[in-house]
N, C-alpha and C. Protein backbone atom coordinates (compact mmCIF):
# COMPACT_ATOMS: atom_id res chain seq x y z
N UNK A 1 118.16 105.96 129.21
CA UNK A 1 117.05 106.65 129.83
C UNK A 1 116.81 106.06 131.21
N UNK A 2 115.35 106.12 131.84
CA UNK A 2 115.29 105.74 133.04
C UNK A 2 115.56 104.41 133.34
N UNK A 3 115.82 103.62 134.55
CA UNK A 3 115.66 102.57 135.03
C UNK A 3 113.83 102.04 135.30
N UNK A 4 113.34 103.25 135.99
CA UNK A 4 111.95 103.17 136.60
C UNK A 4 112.23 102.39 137.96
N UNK A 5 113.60 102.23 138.70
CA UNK A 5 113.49 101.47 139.63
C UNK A 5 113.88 102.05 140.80
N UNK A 6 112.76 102.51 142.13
CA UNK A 6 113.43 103.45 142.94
C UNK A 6 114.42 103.04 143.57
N UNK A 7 115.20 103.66 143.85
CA UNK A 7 116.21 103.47 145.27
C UNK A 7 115.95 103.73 146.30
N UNK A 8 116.04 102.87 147.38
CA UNK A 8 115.23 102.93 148.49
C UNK A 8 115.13 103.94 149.65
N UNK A 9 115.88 104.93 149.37
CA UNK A 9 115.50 106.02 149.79
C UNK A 9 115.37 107.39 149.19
N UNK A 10 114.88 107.25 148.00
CA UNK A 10 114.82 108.85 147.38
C UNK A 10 113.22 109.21 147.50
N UNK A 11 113.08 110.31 147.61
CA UNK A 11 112.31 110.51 147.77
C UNK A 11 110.65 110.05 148.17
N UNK A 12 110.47 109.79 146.33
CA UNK A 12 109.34 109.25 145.98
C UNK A 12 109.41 107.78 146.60
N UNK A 13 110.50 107.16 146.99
CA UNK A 13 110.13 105.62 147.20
C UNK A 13 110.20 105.56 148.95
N UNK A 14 110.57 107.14 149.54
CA UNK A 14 109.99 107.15 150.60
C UNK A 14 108.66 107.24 151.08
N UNK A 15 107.94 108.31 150.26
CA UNK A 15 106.30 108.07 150.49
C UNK A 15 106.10 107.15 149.50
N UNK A 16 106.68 106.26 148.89
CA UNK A 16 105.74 105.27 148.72
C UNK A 16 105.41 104.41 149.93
N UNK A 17 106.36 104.24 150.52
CA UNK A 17 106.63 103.36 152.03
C UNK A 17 105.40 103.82 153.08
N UNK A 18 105.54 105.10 153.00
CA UNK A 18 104.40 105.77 153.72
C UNK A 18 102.92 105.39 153.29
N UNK A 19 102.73 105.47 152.03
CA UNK A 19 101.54 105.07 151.51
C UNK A 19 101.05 103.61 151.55
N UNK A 20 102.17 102.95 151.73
CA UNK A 20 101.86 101.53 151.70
C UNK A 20 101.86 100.62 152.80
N UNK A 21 102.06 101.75 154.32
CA UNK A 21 101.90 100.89 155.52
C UNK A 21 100.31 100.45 155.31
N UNK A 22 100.30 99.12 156.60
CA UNK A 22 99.12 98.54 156.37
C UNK A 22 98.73 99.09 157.72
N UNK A 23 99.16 100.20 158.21
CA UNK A 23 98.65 100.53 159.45
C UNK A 23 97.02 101.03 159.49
N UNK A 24 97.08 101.75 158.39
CA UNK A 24 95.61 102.76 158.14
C UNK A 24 95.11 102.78 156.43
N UNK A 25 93.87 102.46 156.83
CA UNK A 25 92.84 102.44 156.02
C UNK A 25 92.97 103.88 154.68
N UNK A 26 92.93 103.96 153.67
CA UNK A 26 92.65 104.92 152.85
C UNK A 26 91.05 105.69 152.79
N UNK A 27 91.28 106.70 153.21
CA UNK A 27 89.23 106.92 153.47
C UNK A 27 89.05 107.66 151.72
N UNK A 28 87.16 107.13 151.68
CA UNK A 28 86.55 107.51 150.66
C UNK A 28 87.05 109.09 150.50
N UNK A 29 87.40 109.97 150.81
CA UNK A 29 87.57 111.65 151.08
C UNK A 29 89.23 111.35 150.26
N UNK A 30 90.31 110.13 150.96
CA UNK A 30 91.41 110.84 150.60
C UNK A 30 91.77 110.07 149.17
N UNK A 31 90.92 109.08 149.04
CA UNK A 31 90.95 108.46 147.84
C UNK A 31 90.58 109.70 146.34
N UNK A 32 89.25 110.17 146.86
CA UNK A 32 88.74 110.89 145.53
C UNK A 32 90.18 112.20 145.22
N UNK A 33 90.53 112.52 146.23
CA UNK A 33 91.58 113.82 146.26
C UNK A 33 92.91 112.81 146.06
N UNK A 34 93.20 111.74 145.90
CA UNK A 34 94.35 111.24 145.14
C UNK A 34 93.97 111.21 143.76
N UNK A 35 93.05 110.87 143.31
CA UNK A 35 92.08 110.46 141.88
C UNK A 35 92.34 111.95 140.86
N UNK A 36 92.09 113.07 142.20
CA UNK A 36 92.18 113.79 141.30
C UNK A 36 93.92 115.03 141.34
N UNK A 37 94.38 114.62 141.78
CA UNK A 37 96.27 114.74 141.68
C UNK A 37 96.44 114.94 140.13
N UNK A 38 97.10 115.95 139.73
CA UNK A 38 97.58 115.55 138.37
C UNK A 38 99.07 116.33 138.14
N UNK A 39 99.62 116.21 137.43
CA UNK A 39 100.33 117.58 136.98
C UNK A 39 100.30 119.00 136.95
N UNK A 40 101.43 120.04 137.06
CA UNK A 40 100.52 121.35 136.68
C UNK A 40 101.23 121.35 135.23
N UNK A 41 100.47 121.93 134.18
CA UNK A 41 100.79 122.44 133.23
C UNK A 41 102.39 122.63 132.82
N UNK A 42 102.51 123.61 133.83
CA UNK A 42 104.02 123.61 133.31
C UNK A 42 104.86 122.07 133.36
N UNK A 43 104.50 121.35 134.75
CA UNK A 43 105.30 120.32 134.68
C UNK A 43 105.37 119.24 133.22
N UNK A 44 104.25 119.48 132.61
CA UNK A 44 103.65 118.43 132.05
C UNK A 44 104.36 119.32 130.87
N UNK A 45 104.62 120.53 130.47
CA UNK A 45 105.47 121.15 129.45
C UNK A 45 106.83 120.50 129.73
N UNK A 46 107.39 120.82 130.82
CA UNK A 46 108.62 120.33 131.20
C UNK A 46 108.92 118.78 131.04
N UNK A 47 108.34 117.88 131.07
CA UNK A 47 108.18 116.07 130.83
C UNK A 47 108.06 116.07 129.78
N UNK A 48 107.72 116.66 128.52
CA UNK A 48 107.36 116.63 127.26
C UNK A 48 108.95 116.86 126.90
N UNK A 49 109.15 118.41 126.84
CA UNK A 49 110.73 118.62 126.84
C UNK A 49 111.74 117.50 127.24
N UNK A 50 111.41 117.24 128.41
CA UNK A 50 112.57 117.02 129.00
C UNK A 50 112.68 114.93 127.79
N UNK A 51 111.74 115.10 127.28
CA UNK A 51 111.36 113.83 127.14
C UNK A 51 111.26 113.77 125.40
N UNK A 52 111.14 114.60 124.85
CA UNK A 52 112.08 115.05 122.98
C UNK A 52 113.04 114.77 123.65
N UNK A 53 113.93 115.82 124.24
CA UNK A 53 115.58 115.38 124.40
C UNK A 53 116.12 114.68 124.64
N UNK A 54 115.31 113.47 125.40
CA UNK A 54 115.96 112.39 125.68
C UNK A 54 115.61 111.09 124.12
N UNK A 55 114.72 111.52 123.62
CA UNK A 55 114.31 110.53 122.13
C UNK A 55 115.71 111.20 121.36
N UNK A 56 115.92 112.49 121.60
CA UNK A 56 116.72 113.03 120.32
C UNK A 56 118.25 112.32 121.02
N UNK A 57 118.15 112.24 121.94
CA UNK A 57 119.48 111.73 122.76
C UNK A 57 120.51 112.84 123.49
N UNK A 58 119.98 113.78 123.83
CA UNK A 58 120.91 115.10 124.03
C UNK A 58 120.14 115.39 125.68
N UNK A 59 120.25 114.71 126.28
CA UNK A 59 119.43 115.12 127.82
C UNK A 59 120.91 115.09 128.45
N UNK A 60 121.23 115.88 129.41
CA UNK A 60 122.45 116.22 130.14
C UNK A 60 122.09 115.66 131.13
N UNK A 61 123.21 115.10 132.00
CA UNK A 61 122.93 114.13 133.27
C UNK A 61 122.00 115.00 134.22
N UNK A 62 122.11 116.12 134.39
CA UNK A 62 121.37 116.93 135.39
C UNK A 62 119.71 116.76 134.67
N UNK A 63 119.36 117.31 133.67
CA UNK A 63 117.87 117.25 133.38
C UNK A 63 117.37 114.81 132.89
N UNK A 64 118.31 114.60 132.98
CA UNK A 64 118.12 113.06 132.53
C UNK A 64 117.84 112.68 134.24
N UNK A 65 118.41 113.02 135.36
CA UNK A 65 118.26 112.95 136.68
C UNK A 65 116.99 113.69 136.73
N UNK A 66 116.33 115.02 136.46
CA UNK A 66 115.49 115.43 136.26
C UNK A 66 114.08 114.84 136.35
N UNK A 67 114.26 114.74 134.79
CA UNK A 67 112.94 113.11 133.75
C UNK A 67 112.63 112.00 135.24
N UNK A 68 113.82 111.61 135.56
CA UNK A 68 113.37 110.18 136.45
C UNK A 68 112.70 110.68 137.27
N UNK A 69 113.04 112.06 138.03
CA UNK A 69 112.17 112.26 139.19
C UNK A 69 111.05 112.32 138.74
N UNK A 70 110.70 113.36 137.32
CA UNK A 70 109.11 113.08 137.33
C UNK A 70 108.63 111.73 137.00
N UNK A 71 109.37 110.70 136.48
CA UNK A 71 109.32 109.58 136.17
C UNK A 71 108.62 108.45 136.69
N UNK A 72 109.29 109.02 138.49
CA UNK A 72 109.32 107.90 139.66
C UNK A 72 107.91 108.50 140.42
N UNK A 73 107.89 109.58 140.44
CA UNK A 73 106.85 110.41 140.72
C UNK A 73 105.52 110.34 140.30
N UNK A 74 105.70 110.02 138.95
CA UNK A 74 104.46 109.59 138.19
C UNK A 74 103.59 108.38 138.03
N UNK A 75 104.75 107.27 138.88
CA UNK A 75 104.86 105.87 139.13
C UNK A 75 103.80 106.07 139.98
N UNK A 76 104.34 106.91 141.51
CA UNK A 76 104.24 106.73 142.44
C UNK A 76 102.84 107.09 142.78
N UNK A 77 102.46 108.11 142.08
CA UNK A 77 100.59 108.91 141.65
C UNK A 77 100.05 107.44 141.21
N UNK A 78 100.62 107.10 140.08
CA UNK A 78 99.89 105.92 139.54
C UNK A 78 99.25 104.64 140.83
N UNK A 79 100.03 104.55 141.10
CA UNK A 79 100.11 103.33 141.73
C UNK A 79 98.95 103.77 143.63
N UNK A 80 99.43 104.79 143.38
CA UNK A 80 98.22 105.65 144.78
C UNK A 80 96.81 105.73 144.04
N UNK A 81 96.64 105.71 143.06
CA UNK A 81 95.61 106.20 142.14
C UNK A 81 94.80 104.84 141.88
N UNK A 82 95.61 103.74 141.59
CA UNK A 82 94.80 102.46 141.28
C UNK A 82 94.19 101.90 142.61
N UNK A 83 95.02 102.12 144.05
CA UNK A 83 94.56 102.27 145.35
C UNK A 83 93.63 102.82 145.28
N UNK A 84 93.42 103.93 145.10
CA UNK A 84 92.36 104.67 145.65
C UNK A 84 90.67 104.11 144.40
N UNK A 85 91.26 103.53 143.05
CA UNK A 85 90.22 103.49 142.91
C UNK A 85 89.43 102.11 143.10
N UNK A 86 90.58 101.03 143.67
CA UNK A 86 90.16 99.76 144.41
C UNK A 86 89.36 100.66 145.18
N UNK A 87 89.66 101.36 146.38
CA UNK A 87 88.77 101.66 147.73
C UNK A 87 87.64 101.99 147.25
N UNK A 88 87.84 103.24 146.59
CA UNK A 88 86.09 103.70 145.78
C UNK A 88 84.98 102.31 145.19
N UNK A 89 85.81 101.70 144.58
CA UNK A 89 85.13 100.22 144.45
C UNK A 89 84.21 99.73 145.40
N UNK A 90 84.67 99.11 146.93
CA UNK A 90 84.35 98.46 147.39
C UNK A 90 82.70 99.31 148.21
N UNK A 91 81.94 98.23 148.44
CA UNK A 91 80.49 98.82 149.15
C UNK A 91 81.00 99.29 150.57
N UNK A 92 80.70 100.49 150.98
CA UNK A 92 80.81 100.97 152.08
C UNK A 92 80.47 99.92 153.27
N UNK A 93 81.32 100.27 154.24
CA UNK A 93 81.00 99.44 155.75
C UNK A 93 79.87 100.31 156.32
N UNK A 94 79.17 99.20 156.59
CA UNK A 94 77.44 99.49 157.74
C UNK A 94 77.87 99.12 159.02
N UNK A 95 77.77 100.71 159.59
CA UNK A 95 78.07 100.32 160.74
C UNK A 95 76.21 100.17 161.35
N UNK A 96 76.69 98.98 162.97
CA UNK A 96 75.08 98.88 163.34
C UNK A 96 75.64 99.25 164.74
């Protein structure tokens, strides 16, 4: 099954790179709209599937390549998501 380990340039582990410059601040606005990111339905049908077949052991290299993307993808929400809810955390800056 998966590794869970991106390669440094596919996709998802490109905006992770993006997400993780320390250039700019995450604002209260883009935090709550990461928080609320989810799946659509179908995808979340499709990860289920795609994810019996891989327990039953019958995932074909094309849909097993598949799984990881939503895999790495799901990482990658996660990990934007615990960001964003550090930021929501912290007491707003007063400006004077």
């Amino acid at each position: 099954m998966s590794s869970q380990v991106l390669t440094p340039n596919t996709e998802s582990a490109i905006l992770a790179r993006i997400l993780e410059s320390e250039e700019r601040d995450l604002t209260p606005e883009a935090a709550r709209y990461l928080l609320s990111m989810k799946l659509p339905p179908a995808d979340e049908d499709r990860v289920d599937e795609l994810s019996a077949k891989a327990r039953a052991g019958s995932l074909t290299e094309a849909e097993s390549q598949e799984l990881d993307g939503y895999l790495h993808v799901g990482s990658l929400v996660a990990v934007w998501q615990s960001k964003a809810r550090r930021v929501l955390k912290q007491p707003p800056v007063s400006q004077q």
